[in-house]
Every structure is written in C-alpha cells, then in structure tokens.
N, C-alpha and C. Protein backbone atom coordinates (compact mmCIF):
# COMPACT_ATOMS: atom_id res chain seq x y z
N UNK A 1 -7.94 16.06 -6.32
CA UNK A 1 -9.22 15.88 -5.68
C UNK A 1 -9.04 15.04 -4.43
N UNK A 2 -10.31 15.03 -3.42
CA UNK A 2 -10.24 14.23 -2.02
C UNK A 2 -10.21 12.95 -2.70
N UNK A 3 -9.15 11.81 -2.84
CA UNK A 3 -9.35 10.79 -3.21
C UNK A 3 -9.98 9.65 -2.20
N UNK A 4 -10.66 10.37 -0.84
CA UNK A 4 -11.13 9.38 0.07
C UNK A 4 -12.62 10.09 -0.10
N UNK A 5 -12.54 10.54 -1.03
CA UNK A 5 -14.37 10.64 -1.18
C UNK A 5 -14.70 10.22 -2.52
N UNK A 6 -15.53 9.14 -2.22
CA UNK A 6 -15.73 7.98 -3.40
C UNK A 6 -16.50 8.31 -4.56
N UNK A 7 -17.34 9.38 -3.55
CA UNK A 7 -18.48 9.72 -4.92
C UNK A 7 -17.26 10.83 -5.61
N UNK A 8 -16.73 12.12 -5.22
CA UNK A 8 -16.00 12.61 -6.19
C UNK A 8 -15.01 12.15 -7.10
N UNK A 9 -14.09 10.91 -6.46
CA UNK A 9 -13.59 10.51 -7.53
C UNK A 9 -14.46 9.37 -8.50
N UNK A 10 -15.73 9.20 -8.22
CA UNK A 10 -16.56 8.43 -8.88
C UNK A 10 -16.79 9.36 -10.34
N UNK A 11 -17.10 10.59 -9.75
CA UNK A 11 -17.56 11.68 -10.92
C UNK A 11 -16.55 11.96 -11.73
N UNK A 12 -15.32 12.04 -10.98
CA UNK A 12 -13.92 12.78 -12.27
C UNK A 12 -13.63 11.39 -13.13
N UNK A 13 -13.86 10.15 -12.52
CA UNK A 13 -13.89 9.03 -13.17
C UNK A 13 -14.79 8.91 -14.54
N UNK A 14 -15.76 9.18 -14.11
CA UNK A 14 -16.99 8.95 -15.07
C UNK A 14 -16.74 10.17 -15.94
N UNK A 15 -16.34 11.16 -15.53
CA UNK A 15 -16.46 12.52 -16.66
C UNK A 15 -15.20 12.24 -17.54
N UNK A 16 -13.83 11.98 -17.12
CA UNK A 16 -12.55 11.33 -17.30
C UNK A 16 -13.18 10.23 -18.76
N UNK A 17 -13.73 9.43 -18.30
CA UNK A 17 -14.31 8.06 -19.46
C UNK A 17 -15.06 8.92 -20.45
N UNK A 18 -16.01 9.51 -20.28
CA UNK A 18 -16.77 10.43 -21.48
C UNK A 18 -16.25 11.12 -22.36
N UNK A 19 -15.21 11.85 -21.61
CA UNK A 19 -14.05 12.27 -22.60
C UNK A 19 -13.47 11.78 -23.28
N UNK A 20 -13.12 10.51 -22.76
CA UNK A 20 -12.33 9.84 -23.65
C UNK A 20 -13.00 9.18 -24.44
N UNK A 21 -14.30 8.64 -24.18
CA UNK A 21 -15.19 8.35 -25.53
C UNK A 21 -15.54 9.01 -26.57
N UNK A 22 -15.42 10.69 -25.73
CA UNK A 22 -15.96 11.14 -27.40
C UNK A 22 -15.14 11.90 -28.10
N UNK A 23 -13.63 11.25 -27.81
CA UNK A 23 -12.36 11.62 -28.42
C UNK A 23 -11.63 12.60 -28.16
N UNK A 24 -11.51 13.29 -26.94
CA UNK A 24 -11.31 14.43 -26.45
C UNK A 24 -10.04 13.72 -25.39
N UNK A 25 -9.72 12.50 -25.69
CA UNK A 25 -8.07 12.44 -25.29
C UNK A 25 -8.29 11.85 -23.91
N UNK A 26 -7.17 11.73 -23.39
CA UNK A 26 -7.22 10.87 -22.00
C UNK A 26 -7.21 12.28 -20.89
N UNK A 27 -7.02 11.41 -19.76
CA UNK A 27 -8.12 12.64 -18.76
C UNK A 27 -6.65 12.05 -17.14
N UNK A 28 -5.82 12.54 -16.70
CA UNK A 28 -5.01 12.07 -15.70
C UNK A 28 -5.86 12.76 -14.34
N UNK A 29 -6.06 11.76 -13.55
CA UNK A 29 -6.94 12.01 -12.27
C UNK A 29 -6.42 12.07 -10.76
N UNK A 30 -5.82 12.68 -10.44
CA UNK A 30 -4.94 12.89 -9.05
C UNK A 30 -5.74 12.83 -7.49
N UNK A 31 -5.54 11.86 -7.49
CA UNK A 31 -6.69 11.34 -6.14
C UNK A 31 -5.76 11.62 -5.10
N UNK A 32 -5.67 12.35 -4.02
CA UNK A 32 -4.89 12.90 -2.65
C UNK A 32 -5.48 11.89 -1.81
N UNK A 33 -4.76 11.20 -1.15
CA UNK A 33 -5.13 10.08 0.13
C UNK A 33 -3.89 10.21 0.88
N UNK A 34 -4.06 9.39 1.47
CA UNK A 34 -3.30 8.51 2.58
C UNK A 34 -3.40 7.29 3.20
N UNK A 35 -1.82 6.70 3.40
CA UNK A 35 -1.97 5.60 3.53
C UNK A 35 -1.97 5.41 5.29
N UNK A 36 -3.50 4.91 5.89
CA UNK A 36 -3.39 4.33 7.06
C UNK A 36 -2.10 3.30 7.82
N UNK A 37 -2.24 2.35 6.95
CA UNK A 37 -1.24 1.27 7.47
C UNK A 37 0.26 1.39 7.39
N UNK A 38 1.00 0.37 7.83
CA UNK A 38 2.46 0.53 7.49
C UNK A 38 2.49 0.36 6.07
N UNK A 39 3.92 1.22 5.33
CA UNK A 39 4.22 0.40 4.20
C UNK A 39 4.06 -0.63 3.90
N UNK A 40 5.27 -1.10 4.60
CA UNK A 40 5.95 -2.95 4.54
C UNK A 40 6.03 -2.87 5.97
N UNK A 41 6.49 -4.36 6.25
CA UNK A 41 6.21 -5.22 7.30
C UNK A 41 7.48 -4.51 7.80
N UNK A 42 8.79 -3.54 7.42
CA UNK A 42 9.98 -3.12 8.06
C UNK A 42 9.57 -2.01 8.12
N UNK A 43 7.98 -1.76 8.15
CA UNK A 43 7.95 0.06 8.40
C UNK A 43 7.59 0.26 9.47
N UNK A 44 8.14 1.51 10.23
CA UNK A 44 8.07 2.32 11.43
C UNK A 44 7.23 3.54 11.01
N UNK A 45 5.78 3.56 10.68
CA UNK A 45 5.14 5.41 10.77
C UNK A 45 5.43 5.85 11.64
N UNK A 46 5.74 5.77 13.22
CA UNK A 46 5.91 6.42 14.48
C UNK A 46 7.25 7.55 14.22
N UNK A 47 8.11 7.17 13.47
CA UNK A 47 9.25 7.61 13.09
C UNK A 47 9.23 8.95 12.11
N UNK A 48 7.62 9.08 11.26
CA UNK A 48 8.25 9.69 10.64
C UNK A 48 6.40 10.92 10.50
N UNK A 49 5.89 9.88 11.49
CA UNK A 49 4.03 11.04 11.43
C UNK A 49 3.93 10.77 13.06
N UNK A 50 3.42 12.01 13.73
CA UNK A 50 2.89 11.51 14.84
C UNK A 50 1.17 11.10 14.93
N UNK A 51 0.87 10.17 15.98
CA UNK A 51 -0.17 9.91 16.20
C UNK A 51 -1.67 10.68 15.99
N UNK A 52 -1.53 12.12 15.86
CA UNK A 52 -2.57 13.12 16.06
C UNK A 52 -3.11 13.30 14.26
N UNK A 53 -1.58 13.13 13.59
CA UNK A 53 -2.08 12.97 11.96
C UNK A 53 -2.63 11.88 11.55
N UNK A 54 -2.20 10.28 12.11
CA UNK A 54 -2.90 9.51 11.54
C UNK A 54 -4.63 9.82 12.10
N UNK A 55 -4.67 10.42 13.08
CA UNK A 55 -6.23 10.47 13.75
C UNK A 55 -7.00 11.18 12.73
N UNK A 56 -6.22 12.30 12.68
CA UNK A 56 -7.31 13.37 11.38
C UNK A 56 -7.58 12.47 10.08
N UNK A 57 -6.40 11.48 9.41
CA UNK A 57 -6.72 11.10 8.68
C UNK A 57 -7.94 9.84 8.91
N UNK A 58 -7.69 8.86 10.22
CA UNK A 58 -8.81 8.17 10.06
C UNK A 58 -10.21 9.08 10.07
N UNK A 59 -10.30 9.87 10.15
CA UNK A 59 -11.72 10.79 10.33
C UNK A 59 -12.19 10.64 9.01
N UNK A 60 -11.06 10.43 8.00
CA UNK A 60 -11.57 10.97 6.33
C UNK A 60 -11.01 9.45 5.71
N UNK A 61 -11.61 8.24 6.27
CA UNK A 61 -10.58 7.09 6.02
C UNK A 61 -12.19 7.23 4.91
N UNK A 62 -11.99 6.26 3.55
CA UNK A 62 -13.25 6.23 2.67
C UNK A 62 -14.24 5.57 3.25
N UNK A 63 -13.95 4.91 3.51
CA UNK A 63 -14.77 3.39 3.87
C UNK A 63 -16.35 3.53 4.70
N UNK A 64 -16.11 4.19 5.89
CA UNK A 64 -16.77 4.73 6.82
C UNK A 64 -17.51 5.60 6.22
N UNK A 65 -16.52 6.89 5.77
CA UNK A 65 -17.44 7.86 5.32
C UNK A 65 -18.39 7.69 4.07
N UNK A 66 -17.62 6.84 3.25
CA UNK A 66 -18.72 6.22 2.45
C UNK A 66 -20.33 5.06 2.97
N UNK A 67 -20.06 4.66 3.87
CA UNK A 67 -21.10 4.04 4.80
C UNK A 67 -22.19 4.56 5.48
N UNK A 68 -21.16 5.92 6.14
CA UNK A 68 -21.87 7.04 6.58
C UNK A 68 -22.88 7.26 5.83
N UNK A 69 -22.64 7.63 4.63
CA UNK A 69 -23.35 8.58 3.90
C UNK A 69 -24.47 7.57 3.40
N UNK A 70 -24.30 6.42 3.01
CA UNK A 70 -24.96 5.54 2.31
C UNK A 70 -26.39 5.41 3.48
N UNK A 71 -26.07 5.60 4.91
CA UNK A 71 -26.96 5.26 6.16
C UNK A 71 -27.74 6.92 5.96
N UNK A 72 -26.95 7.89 5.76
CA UNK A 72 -27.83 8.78 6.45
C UNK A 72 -28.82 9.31 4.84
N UNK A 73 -28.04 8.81 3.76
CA UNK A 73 -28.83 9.21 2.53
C UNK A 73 -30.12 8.17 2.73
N UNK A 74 -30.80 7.25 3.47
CA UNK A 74 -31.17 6.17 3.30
C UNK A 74 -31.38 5.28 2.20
N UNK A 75 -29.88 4.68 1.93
CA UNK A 75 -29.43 3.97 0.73
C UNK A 75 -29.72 2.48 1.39
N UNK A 76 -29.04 2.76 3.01
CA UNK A 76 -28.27 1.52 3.80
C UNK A 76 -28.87 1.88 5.01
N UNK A 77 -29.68 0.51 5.75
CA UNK A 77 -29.68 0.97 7.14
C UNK A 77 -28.47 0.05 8.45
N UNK A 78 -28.74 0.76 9.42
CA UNK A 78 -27.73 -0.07 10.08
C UNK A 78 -27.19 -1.11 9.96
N UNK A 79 -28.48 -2.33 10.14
CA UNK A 79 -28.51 -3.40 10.13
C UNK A 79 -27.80 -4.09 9.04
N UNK A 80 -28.27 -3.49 7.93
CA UNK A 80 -27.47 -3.87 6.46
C UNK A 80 -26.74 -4.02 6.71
N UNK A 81 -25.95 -2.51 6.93
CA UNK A 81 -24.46 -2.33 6.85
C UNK A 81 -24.04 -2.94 7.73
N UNK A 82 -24.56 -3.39 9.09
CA UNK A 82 -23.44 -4.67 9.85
C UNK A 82 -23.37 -6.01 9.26
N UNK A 83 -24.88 -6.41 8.68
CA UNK A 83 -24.94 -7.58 8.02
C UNK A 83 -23.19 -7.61 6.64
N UNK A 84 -23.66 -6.72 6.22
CA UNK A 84 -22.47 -6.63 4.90
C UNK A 84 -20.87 -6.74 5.69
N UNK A 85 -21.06 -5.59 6.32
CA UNK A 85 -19.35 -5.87 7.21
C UNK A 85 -19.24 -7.00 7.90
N UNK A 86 -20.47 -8.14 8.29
CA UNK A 86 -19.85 -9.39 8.52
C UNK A 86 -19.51 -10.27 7.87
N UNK A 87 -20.71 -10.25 6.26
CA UNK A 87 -20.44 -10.62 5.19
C UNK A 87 -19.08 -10.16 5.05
N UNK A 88 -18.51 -9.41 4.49
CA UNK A 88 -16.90 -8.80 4.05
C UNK A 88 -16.19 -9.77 4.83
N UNK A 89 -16.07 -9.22 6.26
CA UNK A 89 -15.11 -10.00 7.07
C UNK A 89 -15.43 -11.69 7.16
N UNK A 90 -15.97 -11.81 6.78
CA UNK A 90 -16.04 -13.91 6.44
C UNK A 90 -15.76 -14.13 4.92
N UNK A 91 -15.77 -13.10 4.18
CA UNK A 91 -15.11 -13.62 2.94
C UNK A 91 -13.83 -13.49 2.50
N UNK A 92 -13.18 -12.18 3.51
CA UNK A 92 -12.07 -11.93 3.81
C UNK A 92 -11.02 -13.06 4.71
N UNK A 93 -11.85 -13.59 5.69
CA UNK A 93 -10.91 -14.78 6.24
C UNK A 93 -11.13 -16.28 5.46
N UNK A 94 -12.15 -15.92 4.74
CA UNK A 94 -11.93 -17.20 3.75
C UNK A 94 -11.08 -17.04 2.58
N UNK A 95 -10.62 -15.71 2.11
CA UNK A 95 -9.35 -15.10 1.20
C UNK A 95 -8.28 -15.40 1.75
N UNK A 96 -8.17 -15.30 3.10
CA UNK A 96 -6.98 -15.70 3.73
C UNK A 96 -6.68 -16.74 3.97
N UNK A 97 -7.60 -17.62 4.41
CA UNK A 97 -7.24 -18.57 4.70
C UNK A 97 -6.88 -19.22 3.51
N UNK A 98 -6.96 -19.25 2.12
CA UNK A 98 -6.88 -20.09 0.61
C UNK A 98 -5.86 -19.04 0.59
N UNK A 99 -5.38 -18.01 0.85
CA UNK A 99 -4.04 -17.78 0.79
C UNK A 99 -2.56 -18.62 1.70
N UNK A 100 -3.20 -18.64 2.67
CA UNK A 100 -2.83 -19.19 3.46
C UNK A 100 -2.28 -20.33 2.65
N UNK A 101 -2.87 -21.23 2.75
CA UNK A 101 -2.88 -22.61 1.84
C UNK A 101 -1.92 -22.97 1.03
N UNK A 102 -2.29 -21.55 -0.50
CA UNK A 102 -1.46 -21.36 -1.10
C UNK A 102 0.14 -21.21 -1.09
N UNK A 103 0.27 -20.17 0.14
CA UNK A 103 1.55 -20.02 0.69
C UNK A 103 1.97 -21.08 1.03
N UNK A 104 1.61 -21.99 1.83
CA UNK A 104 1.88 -23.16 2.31
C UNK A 104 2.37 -24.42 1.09
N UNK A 105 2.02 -24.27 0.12
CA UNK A 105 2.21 -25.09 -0.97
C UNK A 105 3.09 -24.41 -1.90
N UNK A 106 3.81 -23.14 -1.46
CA UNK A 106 5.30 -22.64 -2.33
C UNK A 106 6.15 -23.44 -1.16
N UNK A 107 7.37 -22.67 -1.48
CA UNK A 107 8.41 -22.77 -0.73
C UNK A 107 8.01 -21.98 0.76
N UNK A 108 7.35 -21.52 1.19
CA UNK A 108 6.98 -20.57 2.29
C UNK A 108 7.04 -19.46 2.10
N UNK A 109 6.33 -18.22 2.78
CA UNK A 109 5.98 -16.81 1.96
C UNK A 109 7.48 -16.34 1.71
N UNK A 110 8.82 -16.59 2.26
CA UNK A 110 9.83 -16.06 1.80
C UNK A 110 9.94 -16.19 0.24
N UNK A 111 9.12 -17.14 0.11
CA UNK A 111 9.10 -16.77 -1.96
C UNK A 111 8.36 -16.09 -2.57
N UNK A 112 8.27 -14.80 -1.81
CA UNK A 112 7.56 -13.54 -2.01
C UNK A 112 8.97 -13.03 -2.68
N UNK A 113 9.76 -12.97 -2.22
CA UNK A 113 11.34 -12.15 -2.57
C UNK A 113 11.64 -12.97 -3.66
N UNK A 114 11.43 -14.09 -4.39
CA UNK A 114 11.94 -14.44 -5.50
C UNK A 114 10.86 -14.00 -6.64
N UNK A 115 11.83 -13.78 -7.41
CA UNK A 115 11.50 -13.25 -8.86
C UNK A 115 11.47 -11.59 -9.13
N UNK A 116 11.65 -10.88 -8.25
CA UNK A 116 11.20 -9.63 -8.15
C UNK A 116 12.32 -8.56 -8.78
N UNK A 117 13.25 -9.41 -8.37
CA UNK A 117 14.67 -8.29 -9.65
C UNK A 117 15.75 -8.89 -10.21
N UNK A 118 16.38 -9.50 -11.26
CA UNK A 118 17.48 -10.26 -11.67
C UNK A 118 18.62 -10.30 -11.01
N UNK A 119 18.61 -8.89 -10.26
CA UNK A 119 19.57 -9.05 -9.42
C UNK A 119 19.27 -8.43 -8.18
N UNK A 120 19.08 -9.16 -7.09
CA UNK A 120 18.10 -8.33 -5.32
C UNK A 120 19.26 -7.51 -4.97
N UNK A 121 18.76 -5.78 -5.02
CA UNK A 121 18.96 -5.03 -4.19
C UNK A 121 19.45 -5.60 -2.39
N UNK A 122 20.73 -5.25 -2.01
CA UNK A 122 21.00 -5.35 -0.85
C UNK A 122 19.80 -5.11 0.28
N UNK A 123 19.17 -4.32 0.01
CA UNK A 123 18.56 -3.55 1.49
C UNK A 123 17.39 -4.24 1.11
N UNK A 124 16.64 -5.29 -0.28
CA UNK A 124 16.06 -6.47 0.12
C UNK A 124 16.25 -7.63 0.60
N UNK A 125 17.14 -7.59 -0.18
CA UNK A 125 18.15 -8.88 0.65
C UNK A 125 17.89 -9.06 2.09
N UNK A 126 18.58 -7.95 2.69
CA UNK A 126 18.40 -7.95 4.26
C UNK A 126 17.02 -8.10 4.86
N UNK A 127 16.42 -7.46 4.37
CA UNK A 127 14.67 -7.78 4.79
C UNK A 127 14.34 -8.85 4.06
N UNK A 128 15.29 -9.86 3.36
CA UNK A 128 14.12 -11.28 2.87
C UNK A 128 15.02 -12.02 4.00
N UNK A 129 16.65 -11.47 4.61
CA UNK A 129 17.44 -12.39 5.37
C UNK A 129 16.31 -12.57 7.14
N UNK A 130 16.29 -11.25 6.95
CA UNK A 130 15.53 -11.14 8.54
C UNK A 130 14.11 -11.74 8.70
N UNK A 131 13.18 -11.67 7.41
CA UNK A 131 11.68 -12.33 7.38
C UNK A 131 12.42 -13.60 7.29
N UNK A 132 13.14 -14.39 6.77
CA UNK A 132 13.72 -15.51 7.02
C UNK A 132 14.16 -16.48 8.40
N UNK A 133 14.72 -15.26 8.93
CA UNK A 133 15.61 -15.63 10.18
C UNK A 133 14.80 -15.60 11.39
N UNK A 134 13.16 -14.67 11.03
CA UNK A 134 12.13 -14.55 12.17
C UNK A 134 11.23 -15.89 12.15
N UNK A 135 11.32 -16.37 10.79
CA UNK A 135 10.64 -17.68 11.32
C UNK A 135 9.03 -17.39 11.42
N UNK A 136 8.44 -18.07 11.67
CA UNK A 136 6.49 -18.13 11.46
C UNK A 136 6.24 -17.28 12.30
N UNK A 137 7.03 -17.03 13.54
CA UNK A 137 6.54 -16.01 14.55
C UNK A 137 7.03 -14.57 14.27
N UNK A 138 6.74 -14.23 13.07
CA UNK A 138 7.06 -12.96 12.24
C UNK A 138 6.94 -11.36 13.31
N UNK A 139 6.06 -11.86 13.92
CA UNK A 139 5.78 -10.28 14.27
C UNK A 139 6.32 -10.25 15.95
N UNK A 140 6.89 -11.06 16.61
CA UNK A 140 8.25 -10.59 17.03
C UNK A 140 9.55 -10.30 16.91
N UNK A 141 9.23 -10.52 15.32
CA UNK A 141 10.96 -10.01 14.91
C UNK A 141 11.04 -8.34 14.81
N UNK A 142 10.37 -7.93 15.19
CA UNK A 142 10.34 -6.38 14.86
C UNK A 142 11.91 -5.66 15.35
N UNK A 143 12.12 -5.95 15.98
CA UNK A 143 13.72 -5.38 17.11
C UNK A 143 14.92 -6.48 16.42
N UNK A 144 14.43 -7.47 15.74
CA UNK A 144 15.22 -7.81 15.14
C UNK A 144 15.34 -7.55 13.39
N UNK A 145 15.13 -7.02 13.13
CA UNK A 145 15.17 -6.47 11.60
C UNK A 145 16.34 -5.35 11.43
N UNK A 146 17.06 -5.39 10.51
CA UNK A 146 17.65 -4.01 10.03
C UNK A 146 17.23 -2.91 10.15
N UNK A 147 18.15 -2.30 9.91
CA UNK A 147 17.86 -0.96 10.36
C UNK A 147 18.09 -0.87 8.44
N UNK A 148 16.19 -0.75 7.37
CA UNK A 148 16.62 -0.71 6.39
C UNK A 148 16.88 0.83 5.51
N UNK A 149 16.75 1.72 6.66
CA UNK A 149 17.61 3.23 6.13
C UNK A 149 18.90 3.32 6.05
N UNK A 150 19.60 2.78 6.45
CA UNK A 150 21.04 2.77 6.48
C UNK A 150 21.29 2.45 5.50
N UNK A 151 21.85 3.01 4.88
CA UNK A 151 22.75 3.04 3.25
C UNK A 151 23.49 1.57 3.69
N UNK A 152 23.04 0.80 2.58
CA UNK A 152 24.40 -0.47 2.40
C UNK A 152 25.79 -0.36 1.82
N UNK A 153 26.96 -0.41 2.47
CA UNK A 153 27.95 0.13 1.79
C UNK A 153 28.09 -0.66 0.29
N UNK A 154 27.35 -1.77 -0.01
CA UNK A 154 27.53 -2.18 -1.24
C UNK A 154 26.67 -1.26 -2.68
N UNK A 155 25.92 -0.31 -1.49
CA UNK A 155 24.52 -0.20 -2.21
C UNK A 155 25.24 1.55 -2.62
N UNK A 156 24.86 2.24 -3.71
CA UNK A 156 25.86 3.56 -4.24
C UNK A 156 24.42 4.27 -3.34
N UNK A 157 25.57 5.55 -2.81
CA UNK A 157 24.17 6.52 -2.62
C UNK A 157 23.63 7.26 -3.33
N UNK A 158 21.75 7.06 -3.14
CA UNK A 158 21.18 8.04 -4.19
C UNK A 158 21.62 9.16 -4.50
N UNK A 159 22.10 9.87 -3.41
CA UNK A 159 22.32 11.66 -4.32
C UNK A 159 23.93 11.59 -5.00
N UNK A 160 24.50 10.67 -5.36
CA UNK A 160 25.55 10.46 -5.97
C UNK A 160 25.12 10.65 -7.24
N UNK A 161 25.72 11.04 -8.15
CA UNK A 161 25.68 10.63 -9.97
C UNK A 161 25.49 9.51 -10.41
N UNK A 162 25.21 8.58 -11.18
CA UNK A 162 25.42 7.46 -11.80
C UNK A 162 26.77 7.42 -12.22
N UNK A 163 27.41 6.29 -13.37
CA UNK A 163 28.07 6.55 -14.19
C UNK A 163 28.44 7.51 -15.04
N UNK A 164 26.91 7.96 -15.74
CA UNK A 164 26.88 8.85 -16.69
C UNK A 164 26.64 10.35 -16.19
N UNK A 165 26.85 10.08 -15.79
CA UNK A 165 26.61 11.65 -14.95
C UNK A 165 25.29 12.54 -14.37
N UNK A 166 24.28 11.35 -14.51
CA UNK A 166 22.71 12.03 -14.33
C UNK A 166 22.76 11.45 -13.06
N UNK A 167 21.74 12.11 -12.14
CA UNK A 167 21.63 12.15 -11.03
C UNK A 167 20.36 10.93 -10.97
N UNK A 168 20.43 10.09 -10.01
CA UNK A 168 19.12 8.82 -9.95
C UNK A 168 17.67 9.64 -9.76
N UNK A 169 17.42 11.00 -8.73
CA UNK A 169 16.01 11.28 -8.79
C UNK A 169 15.73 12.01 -10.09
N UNK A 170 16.78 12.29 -11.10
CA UNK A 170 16.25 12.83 -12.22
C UNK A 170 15.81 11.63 -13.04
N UNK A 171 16.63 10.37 -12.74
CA UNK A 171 16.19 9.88 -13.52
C UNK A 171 15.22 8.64 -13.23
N UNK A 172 14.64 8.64 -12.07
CA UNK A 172 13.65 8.03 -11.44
C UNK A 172 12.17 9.39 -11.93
N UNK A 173 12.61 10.41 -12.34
CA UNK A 173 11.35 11.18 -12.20
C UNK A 173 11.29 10.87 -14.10
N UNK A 174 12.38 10.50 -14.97
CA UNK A 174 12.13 10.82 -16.00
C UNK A 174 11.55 9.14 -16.28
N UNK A 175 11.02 8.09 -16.03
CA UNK A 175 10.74 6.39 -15.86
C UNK A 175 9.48 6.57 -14.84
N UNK A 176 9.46 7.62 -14.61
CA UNK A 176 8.15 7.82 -13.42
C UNK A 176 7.49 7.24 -12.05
C-alpha cells in the first residue's frame, strides 16, 4: 500500500487489529515510502537518485498531503495549521535543545558509536574515526570522511561464502 497516505495505512492498520482481535491471526502490512533525507550523516543520495526523483517523491511526502487534506476536508483551517506547525517547530527545538544537553553530559555524541556491537565493524570504525576527527564543526567534514563503500581489506567481502559455506545475503535474508 501508499505508505505516505496516512488515512490508508490508518485503515489496513485498523482492519490488521480487528483481525487480530477476533482471532483470525496476525495481519503483515507493507507500507511503500521513501526516504526524503540522507541515510546517515556519510550519505551521498546525489550518487545514487537524481534530483527529479526526490521531487516526485516530495509531491507524495505524508505530512503535507495529510494537511492538505485535513484543510480542504474542513477538519483544519489555515490558520490552525500554521498555528500547529509553529507549535511543532518550538517543541521540536525544545527536544533538541534537552538533547543537546544531554549529549553534552555523555562523553560527546561520539558515544553514539559505543555500545552498538561487541566488536565495531571496520567501516564504523572509520565513520566514528572521521565524526571524531571533524570535531563540533561536523558538517564541514563532508570531503573529509571515507570513502565508506570501499570494501575494508580487514572487512571479508559480502558476495564471498562465510566459513560454512552459505552465502551472507542468504543468510541476512534468513535473520531478516
């Protein structure tokens, strides 16, 4: 289903729950989107969508079109809806900012990368070495970051076998 149209996945949601209340088993719901933003802070979209796709997709971004609809159903009038999106955005920089804070009272956001695998993958490594090495002024390190497609020679390549002889996307598809 369009997973950027709120009311339909509102409905497969709600029909999804009924089912499962009246014992008729669980209900798997495949919402089709897209992601606007970068991955991670080492992602390049330019590299791999051109500009004309992210456009079609902002056309069908939820948010809006859910707004849309809320204005022209007369749910919401203008005014509301700017009142609310200023509301949002002041509760949003007050999220940030107590994040902020927070961060400030770890070790610094590089202790985002601790705890995350018993043993860090190389090609994180390198992206916790480089968010490290950029320092608070993060978002000129862009030209300075790895290049993190490049196979690490420490790192085995995916279409290699394992040990045992299974291949990693079989067995990334069989762990899901």
């Amino acid at each position: 289903m369009d997973g950027n149209d709120v009311l339909a996945v509102r409905a497969a949601a709600d029909e999804a729950v009924e089912r499962a209340r009246s014992g008729d088993g669980p209900t798997m719901l495949e919402c089709v989107t897209y992601r606007l933003s970068l991955h991670t802070t080492a992602d390049d979209p330019t590299r791999y969508r051109d500009e004309e796709e992210v456009e079609r997709w902002m056309e069908r971004d939820p948010i809006p079109r859910f707004r849309d609809h809320l204005v022209r159903s007369g749910i919401l009038d203008e005014d509301a809806a700017e009142g609310l999106a200023e509301e949002i955005d002041e509760e949003l920089a007050g999220v940030w900012t107590a994040a902020e804070k927070r961060i400030g009272e770890l070790d610094g956001a590089e202790a985002m990368f601790d705890h995350l695998y018993a043993e860090m993958p190389p090609t994180l490594r390198a992206q916790a070495g480089a968010f490290v090495d950029a320092g608070p002024d993060r978002a000129a390190a862009d030209e300075d970051e790895p290049d993190l497609d490049e196979p690490d020679e420490d790192e085995p390549d995916e279409d290699e076998p394992d040990a045992d002889g299974r291949d990693r996307n079989e067995e990334e598809a069989d762990h899901g």
